[in-house]
Protein backbone atom coordinates (compact mmCIF):
# COMPACT_ATOMS: atom_id res chain seq x y z
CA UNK A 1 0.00 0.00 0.00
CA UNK A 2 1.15 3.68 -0.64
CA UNK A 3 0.12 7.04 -0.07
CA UNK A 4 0.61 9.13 -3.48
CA UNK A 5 0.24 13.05 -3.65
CA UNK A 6 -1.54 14.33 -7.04
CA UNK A 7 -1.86 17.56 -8.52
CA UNK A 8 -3.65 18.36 -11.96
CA UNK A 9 -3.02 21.94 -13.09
CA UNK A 10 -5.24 22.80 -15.95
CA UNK A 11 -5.01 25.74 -18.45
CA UNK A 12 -7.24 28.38 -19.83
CA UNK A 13 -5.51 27.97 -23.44
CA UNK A 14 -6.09 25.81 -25.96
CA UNK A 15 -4.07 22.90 -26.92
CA UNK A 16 -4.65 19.88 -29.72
CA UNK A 17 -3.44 16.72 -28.37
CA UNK A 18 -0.50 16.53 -31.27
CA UNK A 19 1.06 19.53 -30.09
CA UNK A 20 1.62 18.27 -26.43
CA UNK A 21 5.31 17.44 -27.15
CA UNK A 22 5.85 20.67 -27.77
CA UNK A 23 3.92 22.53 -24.46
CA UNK A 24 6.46 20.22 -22.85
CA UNK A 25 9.35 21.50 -24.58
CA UNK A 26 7.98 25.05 -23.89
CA UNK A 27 7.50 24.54 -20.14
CA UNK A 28 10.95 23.04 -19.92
CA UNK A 29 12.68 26.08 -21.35
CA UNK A 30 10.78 28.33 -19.37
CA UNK A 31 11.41 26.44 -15.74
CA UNK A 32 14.91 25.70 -16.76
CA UNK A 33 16.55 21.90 -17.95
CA UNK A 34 18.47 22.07 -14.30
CA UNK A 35 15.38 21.13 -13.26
CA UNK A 36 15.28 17.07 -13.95
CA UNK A 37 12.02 15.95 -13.08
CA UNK A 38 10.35 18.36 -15.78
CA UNK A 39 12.07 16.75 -18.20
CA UNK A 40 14.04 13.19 -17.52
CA UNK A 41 17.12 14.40 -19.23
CA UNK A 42 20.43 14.08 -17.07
CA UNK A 43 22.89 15.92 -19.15
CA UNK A 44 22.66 16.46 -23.14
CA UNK A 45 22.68 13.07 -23.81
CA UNK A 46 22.07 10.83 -20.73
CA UNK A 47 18.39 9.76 -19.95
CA UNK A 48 16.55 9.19 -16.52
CA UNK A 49 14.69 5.47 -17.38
CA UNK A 50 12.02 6.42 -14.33
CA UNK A 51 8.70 6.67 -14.83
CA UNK A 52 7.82 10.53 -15.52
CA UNK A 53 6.44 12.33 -12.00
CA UNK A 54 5.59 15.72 -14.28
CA UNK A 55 3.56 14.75 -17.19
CA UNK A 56 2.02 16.85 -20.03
CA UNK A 57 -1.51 16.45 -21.35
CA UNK A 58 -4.05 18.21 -23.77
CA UNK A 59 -7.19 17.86 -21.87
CA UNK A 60 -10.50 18.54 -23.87
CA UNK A 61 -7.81 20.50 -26.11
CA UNK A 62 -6.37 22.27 -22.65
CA UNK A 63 -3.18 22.23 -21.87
CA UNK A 64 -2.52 20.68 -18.38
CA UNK A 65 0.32 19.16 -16.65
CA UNK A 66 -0.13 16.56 -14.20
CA UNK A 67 2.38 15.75 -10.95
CA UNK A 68 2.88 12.93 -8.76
CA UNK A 69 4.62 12.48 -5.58
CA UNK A 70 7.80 14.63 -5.68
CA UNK A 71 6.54 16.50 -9.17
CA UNK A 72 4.32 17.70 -6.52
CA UNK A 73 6.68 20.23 -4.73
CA UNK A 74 8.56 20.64 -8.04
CA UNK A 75 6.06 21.91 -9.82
CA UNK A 76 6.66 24.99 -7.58
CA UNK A 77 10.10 25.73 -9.74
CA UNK A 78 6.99 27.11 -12.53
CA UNK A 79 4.80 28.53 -9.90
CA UNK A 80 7.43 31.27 -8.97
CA UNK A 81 8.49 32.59 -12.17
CA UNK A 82 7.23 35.94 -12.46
CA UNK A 83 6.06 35.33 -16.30
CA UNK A 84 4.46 32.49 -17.21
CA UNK A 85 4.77 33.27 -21.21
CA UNK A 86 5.83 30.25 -22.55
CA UNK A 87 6.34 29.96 -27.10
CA UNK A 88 4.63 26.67 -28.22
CA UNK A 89 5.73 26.21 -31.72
CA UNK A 90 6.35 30.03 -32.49
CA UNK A 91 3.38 30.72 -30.89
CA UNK A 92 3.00 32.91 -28.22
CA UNK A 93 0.98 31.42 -25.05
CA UNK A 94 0.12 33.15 -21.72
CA UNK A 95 -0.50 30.69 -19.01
CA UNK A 96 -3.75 31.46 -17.45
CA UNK A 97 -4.52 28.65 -14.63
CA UNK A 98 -8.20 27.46 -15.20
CA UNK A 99 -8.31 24.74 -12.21
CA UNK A 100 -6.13 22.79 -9.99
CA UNK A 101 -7.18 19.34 -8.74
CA UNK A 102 -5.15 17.93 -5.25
CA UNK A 103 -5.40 14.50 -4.68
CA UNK A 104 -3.83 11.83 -2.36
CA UNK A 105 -4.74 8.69 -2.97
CA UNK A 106 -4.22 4.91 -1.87
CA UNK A 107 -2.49 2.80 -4.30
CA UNK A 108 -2.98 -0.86 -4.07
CA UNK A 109 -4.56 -3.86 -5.25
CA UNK A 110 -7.69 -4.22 -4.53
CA UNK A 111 -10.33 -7.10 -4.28
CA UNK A 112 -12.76 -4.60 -6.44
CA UNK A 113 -12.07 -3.69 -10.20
CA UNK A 114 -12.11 -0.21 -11.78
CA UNK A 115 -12.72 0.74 -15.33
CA UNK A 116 -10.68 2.43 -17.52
CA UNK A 117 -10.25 4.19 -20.89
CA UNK A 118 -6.16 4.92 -22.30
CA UNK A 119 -6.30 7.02 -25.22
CA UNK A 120 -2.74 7.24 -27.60
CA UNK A 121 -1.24 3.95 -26.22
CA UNK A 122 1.80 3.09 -27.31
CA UNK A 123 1.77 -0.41 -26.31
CA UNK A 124 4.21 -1.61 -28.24
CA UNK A 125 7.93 -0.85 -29.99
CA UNK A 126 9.30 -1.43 -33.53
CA UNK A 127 10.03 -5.03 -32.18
CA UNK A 128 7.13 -6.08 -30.42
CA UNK A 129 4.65 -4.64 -32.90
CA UNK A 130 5.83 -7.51 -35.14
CA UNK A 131 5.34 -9.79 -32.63
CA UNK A 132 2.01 -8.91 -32.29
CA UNK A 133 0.98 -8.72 -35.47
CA UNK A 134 2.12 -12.53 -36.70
CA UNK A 135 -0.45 -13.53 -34.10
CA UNK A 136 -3.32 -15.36 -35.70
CA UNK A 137 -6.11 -14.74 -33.26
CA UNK A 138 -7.60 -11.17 -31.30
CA UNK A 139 -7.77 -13.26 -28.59
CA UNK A 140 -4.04 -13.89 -28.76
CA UNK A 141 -3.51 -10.09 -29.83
CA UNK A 142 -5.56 -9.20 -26.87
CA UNK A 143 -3.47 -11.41 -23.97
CA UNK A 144 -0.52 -9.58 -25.41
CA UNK A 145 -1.84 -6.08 -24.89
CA UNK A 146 -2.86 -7.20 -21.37
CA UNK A 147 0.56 -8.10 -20.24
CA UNK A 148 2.01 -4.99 -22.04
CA UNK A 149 -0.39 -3.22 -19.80
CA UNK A 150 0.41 -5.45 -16.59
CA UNK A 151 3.89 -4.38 -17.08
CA UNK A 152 3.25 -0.48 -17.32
CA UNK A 153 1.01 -0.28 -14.58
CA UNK A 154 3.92 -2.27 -12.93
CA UNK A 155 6.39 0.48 -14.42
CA UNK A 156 3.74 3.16 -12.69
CA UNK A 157 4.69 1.61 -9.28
CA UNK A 158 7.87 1.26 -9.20
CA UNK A 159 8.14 5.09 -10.17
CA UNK A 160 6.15 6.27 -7.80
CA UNK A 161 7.86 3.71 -5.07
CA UNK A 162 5.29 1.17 -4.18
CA UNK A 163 6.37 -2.21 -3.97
CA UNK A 164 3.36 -4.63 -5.25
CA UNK A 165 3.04 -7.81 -3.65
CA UNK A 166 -0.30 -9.16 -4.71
CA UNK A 167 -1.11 -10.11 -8.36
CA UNK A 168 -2.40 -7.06 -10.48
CA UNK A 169 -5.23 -8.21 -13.13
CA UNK A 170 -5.99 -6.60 -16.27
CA UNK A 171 -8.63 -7.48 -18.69
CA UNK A 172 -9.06 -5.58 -21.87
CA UNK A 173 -13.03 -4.82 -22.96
CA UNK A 174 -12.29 -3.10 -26.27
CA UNK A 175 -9.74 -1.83 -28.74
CA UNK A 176 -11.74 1.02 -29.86
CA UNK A 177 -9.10 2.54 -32.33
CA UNK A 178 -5.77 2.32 -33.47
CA UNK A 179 -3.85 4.91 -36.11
CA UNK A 180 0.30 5.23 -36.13
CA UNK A 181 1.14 8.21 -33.82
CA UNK A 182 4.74 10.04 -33.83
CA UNK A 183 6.79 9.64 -30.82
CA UNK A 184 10.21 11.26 -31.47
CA UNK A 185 11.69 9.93 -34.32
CA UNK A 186 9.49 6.96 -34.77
CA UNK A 187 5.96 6.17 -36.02
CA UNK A 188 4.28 3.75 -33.49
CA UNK A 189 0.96 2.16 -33.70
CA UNK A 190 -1.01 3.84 -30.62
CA UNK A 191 -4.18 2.24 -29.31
CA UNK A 192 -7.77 3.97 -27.84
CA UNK A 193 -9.16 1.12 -25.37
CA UNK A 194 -11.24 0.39 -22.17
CA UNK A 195 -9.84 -2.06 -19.73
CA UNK A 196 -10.85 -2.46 -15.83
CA UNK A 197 -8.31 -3.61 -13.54
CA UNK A 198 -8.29 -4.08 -9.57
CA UNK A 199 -5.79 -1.10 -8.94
CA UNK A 200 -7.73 2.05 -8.25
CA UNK A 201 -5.71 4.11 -11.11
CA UNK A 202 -5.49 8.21 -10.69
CA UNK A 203 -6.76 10.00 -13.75
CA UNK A 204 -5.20 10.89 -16.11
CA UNK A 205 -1.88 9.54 -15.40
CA UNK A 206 0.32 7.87 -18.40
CA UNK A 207 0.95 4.72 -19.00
CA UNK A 208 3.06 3.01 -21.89
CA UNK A 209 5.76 4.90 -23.48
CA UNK A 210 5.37 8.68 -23.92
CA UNK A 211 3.91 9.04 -20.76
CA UNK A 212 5.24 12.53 -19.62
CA UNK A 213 4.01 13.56 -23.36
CA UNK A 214 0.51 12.96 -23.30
CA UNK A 215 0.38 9.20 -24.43
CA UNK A 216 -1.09 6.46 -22.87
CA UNK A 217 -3.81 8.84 -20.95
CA UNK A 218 -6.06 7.42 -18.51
CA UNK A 219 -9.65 8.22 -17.83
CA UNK A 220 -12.08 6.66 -15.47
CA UNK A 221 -15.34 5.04 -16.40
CA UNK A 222 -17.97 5.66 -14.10
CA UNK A 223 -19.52 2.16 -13.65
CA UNK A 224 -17.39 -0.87 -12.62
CA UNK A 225 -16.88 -3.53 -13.99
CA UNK A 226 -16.12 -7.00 -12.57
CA UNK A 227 -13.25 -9.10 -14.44
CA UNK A 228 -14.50 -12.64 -14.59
C-alpha cells in the first residue's frame, strides 16, 4: 500500500493533443533543464529510465500538466516565475490557470475492479509490434496487450515507489481505435481502449511509453466492472 500526492493543473488555453510534445518543450525552457524531473534528461545526452512524475496532457484540447509524488513540490520551480509566457511552436501562449485538482490517494490492489479508458497507447515498440501482429487470433492479440499493460502499470509503481506484492489483473473490454502516432523519431501504432483492472488508477496519469508527453492517458469510467 502507498500514499501518493496528485496535482492536476489545468489551463485556460487551448491545446490539440498533437502539439503536447511541444507545451512540454515550452515549459521546460521556461522552468529551466536544471530542473530534472520536468524533463528526464540528465545531461545532453544521458536519460533518466524512471517513470515521468511531471507529465504533459491536452485535456479537452487544454493544456494541463499533471504531478505525482515529488513533481508535486517541483512543480513549484513554474509557480514562482514571475512570467508564465511560454512559445509553443512560435506561438506565443500566456498561461492562465483554469483549475487545480489535489489529490492523495491509496495505491494498491484491490479485491474490487475499476474501469478504464487509455487514449494514444503506445503499447508496443518497432520489435514487439511484429510480434504482435504474426499472431493469428484477437484473442491472442488481446493477452498480449494485457501483459504490455500489466507491465506499465507495474512500471507506474515502481516510479512512484510502491512495492506490489499481490497479483495485479488486467482485462481488456475493447480496442476502440488504433492509427500510427509520432513519438520522437518513430511512427508507433497507438491504441484507444477500455480495460478495468483491480488497482484504483489516478486519472489521467500515463501509462506506456510517452507518458510525460501525453500518451497512454487514462480516464475513469464511471460504472465498474467485474473481471470474470
Amino acid at each position: 500500500m502507498k500514499r501518493l500526492r496528485t496535482l492536476l493543473i489545468r489551463f485556460e488555453n487551448n491545446l490539440p493533443a498533437w502539439q503536447t510534445p511541444a507545451f512540454r518543450g515550452a515549459v521546460i525552457e521556461k522552468v529551466g533543464k536544471e530542473h530534472i524531473l520536468f524533463h528526464q534528461h540528465v545531461g545532453d545526452d544521458a536519460y533518466l529510465y524512471r517513470y515521468p512524475l511531471i507529465q504533459y496532457k491536452s485535456i479537452h484540447h487544454k493544456p494541463a500538466i499533471l504531478c505525482l509524488g515529488d513533481g508535486v513540490d517541483e512543480i513549484h520551480k513554474l509557480f514562482h516565475k514571475k512570467s508564465w509566457t511560454i512559445y509553443v511552436r512560435d506561438e506565443k501562449y500566456d498561461l492562465v490557470i483554469d483549475k487545480l485538482s489535489l489529490g492523495n490517494i491509496t495505491m494498491n490492489v484491490w479485491n474490487n475492479t475499476y474501469a478504464y479508458t487509455i487514449s494514444r497507447w503506445l503499447a508496443l515498440n518497432e520489435k514487439n509490434y511484429e510480434t504482435y501482429k504474426a499472431l493469428s487470433s484477437e484473442i491472442d492479440r488481446l493477452a498480449m496487450l494485457e501483459k504490455v499493460l500489466v507491465g506499465n502499470i507495474l512500471s507506474f509503481a515502481k516510479g512512484i515507489d510502491w512495492h506490489v506484492e499481490q497479483e495485479i489483473k488486467v482485462r481488456i473490454h475493447e480496442l476502440k481505435a488504433t492509427k500510427k502516432l509520432k513519438y520522437k523519431d518513430a511512427h508507433l501504432m497507438g491504441f484507444d481502449a477500455s480495460f478495468s483492472t483491480n488497482v484504483y488508477l489516478p486519472e489521467y496519469i500515463g501509462l506506456g511509453k510517452g507518458a510525460s508527453h501525453g500518451f497512454g492517458v487514462v480516464r475513469k469510467i464511471k460504472e465498474k466492472e467485474t473481471m470474470k
